[in-house]
PDB file of N, CA and C in Angstrom:
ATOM      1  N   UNK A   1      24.915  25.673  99.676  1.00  0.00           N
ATOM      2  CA  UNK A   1      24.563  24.273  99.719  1.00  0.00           C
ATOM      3  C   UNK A   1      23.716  23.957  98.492  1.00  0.00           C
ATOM      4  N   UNK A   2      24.164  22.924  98.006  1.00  0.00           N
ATOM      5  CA  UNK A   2      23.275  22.643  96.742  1.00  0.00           C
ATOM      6  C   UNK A   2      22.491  21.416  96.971  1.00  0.00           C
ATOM      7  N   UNK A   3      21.305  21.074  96.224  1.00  0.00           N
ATOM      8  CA  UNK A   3      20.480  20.304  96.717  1.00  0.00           C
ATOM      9  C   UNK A   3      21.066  18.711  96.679  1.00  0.00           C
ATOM     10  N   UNK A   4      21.952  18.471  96.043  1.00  0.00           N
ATOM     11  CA  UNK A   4      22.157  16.739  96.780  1.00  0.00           C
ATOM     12  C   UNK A   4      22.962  17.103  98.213  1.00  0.00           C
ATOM     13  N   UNK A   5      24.007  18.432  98.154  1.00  0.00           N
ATOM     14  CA  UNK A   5      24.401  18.356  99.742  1.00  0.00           C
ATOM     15  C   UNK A   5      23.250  18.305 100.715  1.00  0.00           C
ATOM     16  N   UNK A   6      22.443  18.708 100.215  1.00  0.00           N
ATOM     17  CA  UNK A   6      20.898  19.007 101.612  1.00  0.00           C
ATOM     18  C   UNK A   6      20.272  17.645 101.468  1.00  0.00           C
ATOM     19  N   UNK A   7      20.017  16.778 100.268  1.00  0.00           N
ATOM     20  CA  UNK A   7      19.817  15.496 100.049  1.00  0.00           C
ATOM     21  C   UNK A   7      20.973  14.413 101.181  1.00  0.00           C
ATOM     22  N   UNK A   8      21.810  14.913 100.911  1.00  0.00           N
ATOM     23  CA  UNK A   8      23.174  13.720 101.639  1.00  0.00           C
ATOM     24  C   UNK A   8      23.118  14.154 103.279  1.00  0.00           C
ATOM     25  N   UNK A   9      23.061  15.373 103.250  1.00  0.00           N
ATOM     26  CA  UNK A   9      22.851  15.813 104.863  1.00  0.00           C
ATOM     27  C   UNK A   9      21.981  15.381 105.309  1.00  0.00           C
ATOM     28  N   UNK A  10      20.571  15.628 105.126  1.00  0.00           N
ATOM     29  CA  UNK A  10      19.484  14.731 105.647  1.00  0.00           C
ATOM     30  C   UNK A  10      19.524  13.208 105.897  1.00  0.00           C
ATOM     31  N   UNK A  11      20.158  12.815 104.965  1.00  0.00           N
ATOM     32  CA  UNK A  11      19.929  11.227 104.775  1.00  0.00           C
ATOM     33  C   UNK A  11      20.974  11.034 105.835  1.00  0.00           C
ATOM     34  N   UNK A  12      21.772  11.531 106.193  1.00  0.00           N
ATOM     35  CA  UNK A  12      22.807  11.201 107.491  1.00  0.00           C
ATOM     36  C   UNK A  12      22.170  11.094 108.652  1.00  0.00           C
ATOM     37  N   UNK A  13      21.447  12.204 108.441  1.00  0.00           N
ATOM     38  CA  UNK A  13      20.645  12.312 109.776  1.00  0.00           C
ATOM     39  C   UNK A  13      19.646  11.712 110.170  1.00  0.00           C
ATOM     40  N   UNK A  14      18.390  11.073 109.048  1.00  0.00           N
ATOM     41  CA  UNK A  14      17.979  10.382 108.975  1.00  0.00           C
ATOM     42  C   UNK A  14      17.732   9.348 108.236  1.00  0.00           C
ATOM     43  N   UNK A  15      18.483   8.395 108.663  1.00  0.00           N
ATOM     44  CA  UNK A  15      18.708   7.413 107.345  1.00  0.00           C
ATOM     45  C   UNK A  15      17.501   6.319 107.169  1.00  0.00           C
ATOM     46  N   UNK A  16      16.570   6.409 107.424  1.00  0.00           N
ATOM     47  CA  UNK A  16      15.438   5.575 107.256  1.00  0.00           C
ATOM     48  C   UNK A  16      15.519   5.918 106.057  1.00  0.00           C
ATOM     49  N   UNK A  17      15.443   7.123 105.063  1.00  0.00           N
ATOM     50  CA  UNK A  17      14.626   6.974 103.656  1.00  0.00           C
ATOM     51  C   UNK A  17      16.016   7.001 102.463  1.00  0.00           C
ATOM     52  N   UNK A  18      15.910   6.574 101.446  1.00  0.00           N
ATOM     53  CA  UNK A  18      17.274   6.433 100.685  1.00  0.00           C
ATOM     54  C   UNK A  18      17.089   7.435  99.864  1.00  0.00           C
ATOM     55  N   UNK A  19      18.138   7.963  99.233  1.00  0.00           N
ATOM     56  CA  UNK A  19      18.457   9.372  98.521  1.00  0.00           C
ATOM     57  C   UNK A  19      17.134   9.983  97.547  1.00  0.00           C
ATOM     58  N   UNK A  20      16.638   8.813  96.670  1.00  0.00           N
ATOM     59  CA  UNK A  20      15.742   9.093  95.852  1.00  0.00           C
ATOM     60  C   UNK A  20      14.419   9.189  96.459  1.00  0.00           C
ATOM     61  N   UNK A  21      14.312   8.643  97.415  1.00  0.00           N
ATOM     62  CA  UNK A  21      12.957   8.878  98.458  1.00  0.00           C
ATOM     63  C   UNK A  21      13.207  10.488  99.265  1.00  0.00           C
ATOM     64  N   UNK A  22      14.256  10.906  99.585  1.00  0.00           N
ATOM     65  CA  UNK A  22      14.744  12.003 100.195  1.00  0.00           C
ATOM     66  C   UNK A  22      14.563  12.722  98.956  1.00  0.00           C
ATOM     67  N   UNK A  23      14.742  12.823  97.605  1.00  0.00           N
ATOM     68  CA  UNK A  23      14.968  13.837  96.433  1.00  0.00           C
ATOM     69  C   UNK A  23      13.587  14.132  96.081  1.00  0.00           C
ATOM     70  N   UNK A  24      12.727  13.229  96.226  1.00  0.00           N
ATOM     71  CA  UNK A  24      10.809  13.369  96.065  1.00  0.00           C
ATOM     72  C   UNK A  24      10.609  14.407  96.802  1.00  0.00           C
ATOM     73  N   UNK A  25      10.924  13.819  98.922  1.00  0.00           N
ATOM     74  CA  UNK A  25      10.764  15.337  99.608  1.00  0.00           C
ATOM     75  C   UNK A  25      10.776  15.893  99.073  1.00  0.00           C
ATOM     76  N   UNK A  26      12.028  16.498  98.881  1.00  0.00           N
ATOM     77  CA  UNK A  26      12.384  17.927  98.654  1.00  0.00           C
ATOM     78  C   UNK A  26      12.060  18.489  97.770  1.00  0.00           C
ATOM     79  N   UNK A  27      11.814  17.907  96.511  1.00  0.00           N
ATOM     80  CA  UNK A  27      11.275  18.193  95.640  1.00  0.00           C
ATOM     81  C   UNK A  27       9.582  18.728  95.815  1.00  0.00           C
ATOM     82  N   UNK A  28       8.946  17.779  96.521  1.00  0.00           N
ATOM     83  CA  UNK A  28       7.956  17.991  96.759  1.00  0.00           C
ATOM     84  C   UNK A  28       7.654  19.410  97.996  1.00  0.00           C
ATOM     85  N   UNK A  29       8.447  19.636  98.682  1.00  0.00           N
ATOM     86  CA  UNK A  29       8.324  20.302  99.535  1.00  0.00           C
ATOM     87  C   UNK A  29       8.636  22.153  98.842  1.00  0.00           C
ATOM     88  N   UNK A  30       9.768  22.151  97.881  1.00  0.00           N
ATOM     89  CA  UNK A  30       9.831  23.348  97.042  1.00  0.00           C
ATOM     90  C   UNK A  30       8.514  23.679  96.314  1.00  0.00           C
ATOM     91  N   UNK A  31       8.263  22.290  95.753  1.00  0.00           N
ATOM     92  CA  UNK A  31       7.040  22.892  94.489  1.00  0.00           C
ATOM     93  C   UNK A  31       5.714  23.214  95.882  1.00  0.00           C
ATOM     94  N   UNK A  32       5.779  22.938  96.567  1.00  0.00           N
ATOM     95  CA  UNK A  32       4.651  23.532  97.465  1.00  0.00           C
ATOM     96  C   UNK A  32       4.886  24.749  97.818  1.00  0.00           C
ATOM     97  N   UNK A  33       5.900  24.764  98.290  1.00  0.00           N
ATOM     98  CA  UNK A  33       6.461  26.041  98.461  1.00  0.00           C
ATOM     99  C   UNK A  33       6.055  27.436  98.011  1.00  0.00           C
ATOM    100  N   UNK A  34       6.323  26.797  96.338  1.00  0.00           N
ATOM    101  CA  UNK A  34       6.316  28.163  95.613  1.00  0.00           C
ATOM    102  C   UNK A  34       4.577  28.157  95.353  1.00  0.00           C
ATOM    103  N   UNK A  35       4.109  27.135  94.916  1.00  0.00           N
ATOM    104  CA  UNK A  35       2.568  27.137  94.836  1.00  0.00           C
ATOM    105  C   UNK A  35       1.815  28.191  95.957  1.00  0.00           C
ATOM    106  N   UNK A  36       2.789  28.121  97.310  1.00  0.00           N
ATOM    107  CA  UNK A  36       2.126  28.952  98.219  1.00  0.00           C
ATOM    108  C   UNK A  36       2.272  30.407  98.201  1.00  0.00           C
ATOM    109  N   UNK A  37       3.720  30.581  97.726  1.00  0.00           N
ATOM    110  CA  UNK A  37       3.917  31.816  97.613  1.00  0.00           C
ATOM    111  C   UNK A  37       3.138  32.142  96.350  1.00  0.00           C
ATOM    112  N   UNK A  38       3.172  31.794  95.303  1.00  0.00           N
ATOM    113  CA  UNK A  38       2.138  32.390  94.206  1.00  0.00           C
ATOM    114  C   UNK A  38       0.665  32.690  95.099  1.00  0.00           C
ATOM    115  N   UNK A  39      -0.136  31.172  95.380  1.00  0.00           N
ATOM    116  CA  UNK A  39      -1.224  31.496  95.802  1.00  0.00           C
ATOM    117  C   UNK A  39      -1.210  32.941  97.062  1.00  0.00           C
ATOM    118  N   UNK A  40      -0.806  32.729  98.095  1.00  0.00           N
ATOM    119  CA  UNK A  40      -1.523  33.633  99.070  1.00  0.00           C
ATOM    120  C   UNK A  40      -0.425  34.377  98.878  1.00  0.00           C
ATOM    121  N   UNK A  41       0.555  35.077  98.148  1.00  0.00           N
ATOM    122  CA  UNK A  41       1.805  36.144  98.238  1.00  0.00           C
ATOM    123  C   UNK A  41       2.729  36.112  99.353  1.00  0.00           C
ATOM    124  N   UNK A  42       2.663  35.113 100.205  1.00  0.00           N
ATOM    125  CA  UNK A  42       4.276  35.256 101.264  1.00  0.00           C
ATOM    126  C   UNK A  42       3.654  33.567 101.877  1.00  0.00           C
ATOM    127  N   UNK A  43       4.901  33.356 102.362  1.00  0.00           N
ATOM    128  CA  UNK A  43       5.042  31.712 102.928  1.00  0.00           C
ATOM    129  C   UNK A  43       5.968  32.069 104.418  1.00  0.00           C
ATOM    130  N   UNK A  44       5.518  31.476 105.445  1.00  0.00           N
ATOM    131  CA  UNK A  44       6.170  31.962 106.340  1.00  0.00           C
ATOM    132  C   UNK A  44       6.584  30.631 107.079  1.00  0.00           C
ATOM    133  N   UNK A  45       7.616  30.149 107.789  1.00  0.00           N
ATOM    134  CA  UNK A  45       8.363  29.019 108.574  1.00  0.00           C
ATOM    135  C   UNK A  45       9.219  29.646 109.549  1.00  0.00           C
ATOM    136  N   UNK A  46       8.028  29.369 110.639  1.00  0.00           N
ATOM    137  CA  UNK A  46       8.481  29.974 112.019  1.00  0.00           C
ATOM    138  C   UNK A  46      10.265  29.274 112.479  1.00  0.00           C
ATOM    139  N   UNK A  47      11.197  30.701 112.868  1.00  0.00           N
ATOM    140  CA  UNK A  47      12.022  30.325 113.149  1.00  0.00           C
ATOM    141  C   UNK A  47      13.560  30.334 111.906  1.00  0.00           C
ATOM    142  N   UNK A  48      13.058  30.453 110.860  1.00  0.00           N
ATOM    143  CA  UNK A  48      13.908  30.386 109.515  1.00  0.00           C
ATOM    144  C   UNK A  48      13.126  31.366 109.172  1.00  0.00           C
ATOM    145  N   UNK A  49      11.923  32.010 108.488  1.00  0.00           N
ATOM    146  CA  UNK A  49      11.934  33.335 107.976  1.00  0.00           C
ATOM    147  C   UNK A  49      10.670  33.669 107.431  1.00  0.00           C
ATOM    148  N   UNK A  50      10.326  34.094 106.891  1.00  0.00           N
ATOM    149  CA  UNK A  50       9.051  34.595 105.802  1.00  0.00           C
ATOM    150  C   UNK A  50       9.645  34.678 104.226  1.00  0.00           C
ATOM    151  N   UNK A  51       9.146  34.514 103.489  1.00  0.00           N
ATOM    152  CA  UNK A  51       9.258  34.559 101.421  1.00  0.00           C
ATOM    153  C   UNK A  51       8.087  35.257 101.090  1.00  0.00           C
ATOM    154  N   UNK A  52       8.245  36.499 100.660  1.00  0.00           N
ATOM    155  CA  UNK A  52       7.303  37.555 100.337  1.00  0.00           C
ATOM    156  C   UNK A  52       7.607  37.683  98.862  1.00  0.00           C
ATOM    157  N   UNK A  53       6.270  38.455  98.184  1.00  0.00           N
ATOM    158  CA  UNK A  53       6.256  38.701  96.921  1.00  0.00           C
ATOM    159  C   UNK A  53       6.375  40.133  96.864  1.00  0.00           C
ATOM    160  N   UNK A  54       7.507  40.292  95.835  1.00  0.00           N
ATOM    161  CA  UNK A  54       8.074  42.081  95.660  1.00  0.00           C
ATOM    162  C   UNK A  54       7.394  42.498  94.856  1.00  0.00           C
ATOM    163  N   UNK A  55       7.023  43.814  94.023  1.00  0.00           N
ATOM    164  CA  UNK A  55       6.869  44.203  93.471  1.00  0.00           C
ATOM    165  C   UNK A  55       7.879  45.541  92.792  1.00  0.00           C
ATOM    166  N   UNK A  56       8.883  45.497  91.516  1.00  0.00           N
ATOM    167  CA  UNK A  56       9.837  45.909  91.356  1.00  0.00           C
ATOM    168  C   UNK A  56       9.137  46.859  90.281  1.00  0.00           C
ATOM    169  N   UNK A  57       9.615  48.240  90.479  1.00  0.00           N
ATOM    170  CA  UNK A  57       9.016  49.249  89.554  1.00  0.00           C
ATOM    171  C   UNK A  57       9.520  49.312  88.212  1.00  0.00           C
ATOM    172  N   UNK A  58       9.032  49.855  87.188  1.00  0.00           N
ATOM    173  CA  UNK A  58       9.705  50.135  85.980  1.00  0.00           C
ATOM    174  C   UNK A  58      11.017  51.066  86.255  1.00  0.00           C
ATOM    175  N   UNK A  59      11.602  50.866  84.887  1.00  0.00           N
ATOM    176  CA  UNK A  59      12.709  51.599  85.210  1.00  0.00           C
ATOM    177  C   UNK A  59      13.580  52.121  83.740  1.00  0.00           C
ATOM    178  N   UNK A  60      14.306  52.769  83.846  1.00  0.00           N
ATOM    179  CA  UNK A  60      15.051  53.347  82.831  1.00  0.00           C
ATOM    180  C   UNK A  60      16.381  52.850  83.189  1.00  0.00           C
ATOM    181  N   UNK A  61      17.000  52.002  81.897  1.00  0.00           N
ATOM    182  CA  UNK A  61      18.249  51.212  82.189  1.00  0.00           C
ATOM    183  C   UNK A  61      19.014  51.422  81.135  1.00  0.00           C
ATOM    184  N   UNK A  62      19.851  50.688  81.271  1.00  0.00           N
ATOM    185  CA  UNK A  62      21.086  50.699  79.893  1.00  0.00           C
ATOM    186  C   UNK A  62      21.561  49.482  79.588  1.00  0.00           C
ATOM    187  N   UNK A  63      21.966  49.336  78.198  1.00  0.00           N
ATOM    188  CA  UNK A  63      22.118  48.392  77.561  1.00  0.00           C
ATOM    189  C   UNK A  63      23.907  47.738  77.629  1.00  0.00           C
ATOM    190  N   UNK A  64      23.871  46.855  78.249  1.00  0.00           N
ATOM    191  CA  UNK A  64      25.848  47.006  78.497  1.00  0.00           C
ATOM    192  C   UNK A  64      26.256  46.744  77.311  1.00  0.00           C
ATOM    193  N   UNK A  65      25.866  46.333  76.150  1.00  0.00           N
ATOM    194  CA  UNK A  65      27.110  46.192  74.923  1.00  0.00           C
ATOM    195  C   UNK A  65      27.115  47.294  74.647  1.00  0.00           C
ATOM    196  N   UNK A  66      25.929  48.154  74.281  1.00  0.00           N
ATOM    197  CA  UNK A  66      25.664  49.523  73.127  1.00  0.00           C
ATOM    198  C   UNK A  66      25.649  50.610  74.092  1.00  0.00           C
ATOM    199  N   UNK A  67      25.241  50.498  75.498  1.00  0.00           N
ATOM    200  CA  UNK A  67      25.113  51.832  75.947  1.00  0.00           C
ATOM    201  C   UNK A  67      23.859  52.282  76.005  1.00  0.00           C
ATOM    202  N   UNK A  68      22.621  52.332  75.149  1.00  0.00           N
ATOM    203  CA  UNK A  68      21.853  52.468  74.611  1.00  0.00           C
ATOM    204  C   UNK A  68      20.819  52.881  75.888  1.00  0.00           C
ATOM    205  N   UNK A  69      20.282  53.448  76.032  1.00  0.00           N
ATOM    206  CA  UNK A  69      18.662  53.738  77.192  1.00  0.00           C
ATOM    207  C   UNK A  69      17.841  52.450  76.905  1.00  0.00           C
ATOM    208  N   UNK A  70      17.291  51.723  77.896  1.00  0.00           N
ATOM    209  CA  UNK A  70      16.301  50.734  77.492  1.00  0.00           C
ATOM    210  C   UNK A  70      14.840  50.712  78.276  1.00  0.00           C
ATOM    211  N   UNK A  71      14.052  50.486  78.205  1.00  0.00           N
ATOM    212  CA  UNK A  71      12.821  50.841  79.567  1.00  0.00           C
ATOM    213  C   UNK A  71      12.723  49.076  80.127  1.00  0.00           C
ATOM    214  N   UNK A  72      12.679  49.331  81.404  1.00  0.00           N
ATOM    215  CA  UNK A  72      13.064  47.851  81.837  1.00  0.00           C
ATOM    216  C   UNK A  72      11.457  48.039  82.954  1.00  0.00           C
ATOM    217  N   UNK A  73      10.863  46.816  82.385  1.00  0.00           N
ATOM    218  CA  UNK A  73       9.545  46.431  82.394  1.00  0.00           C
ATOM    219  C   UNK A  73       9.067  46.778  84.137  1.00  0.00           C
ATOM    220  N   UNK A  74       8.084  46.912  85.043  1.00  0.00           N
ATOM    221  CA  UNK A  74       7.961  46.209  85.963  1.00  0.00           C
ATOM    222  C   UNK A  74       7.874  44.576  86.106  1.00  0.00           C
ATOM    223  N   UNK A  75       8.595  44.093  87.545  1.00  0.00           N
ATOM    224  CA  UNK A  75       8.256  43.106  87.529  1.00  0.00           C
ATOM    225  C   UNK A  75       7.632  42.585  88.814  1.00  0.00           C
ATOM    226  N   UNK A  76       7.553  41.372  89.369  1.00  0.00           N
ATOM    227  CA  UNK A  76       7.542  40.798  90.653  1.00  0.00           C
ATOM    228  C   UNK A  76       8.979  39.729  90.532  1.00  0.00           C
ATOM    229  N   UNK A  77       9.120  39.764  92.035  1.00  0.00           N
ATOM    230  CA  UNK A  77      10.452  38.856  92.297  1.00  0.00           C
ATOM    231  C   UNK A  77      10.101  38.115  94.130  1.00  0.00           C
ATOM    232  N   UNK A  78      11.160  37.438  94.581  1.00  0.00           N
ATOM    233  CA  UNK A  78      10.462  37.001  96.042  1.00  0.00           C
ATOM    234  C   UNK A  78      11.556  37.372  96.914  1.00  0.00           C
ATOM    235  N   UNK A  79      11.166  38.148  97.791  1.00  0.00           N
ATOM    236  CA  UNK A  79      12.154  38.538  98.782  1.00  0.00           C
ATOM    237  C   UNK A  79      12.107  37.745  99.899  1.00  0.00           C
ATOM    238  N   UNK A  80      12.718  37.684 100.853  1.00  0.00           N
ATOM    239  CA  UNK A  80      13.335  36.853 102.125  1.00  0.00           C
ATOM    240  C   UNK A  80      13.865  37.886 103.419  1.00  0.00           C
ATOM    241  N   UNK A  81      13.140  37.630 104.379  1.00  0.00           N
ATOM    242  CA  UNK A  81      13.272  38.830 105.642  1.00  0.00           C
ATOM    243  C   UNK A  81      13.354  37.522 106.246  1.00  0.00           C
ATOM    244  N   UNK A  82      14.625  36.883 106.627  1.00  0.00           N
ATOM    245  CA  UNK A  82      15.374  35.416 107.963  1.00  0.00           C
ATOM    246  C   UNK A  82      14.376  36.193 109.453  1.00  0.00           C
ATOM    247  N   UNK A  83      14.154  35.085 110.034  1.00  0.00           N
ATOM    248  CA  UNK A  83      13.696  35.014 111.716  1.00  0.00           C
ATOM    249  C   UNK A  83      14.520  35.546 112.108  1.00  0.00           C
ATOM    250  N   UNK A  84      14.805  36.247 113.347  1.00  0.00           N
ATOM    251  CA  UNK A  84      15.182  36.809 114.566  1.00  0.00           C
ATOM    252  C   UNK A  84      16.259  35.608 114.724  1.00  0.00           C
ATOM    253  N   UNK A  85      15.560  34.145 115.098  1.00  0.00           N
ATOM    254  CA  UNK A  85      16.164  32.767 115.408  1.00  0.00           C
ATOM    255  C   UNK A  85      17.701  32.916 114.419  1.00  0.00           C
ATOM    256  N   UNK A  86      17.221  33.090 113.213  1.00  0.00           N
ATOM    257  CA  UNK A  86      18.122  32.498 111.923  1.00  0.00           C
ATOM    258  C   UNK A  86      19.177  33.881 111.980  1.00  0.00           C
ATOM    259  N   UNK A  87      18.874  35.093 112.146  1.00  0.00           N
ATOM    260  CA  UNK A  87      19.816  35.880 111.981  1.00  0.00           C
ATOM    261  C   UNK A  87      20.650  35.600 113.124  1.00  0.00           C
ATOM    262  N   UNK A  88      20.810  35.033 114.389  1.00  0.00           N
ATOM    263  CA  UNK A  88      21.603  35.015 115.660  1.00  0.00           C
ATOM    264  C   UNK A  88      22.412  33.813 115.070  1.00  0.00           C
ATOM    265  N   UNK A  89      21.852  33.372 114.266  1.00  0.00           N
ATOM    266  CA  UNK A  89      22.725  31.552 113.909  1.00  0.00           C
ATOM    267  C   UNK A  89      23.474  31.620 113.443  1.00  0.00           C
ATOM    268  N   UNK A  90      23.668  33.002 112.578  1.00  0.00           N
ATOM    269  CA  UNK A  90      24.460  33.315 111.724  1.00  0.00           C
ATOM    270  C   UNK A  90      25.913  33.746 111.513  1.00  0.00           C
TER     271      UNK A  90
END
């Protein structure tokens, strides 16, 4: 689903607010989102899931044109463990 389908779906459902008032939400509701996951490291929404912060080790990789050995940095990334609820929906 891409975000005007989740924009157009909502607005079906609730059509009090018009697309560009619906696109603020959401908008607004991601950038909080992630603000939270930066700040406290996981965001949790009972019923749909938890968004945790990974921590991905260094590593020894390869280069796909050359082949070549490369050292591939540590990083962080955000993982997703779905509710109990959300995996049965599925």
């Amino acid at each position: 689903m891409t975000k005007a389908e989740l924009i157009e779906k909502v607005q079906r459902e609730h059509s009090a607010l018009s697309k560009r008032q619906l696109a603020l939400v959401v908008d607004a509701v991601f950038e909080n989102l992630a603000k939270g996951i930066r700040k406290d490291k996981r965001f949790s929404m009972p019923g749909f899931g938890t968004f945790v912060v990974k921590r991905r080790a260094g590593r020894v990789g390869r280069d796909p044109r050359t082949g070549a050995e490369i050292q591939i940095a540590p990083t962080k990334t955000v993982g997703f463990k779905p509710a109990p609820e959300l995996k049965k929906a599925l």
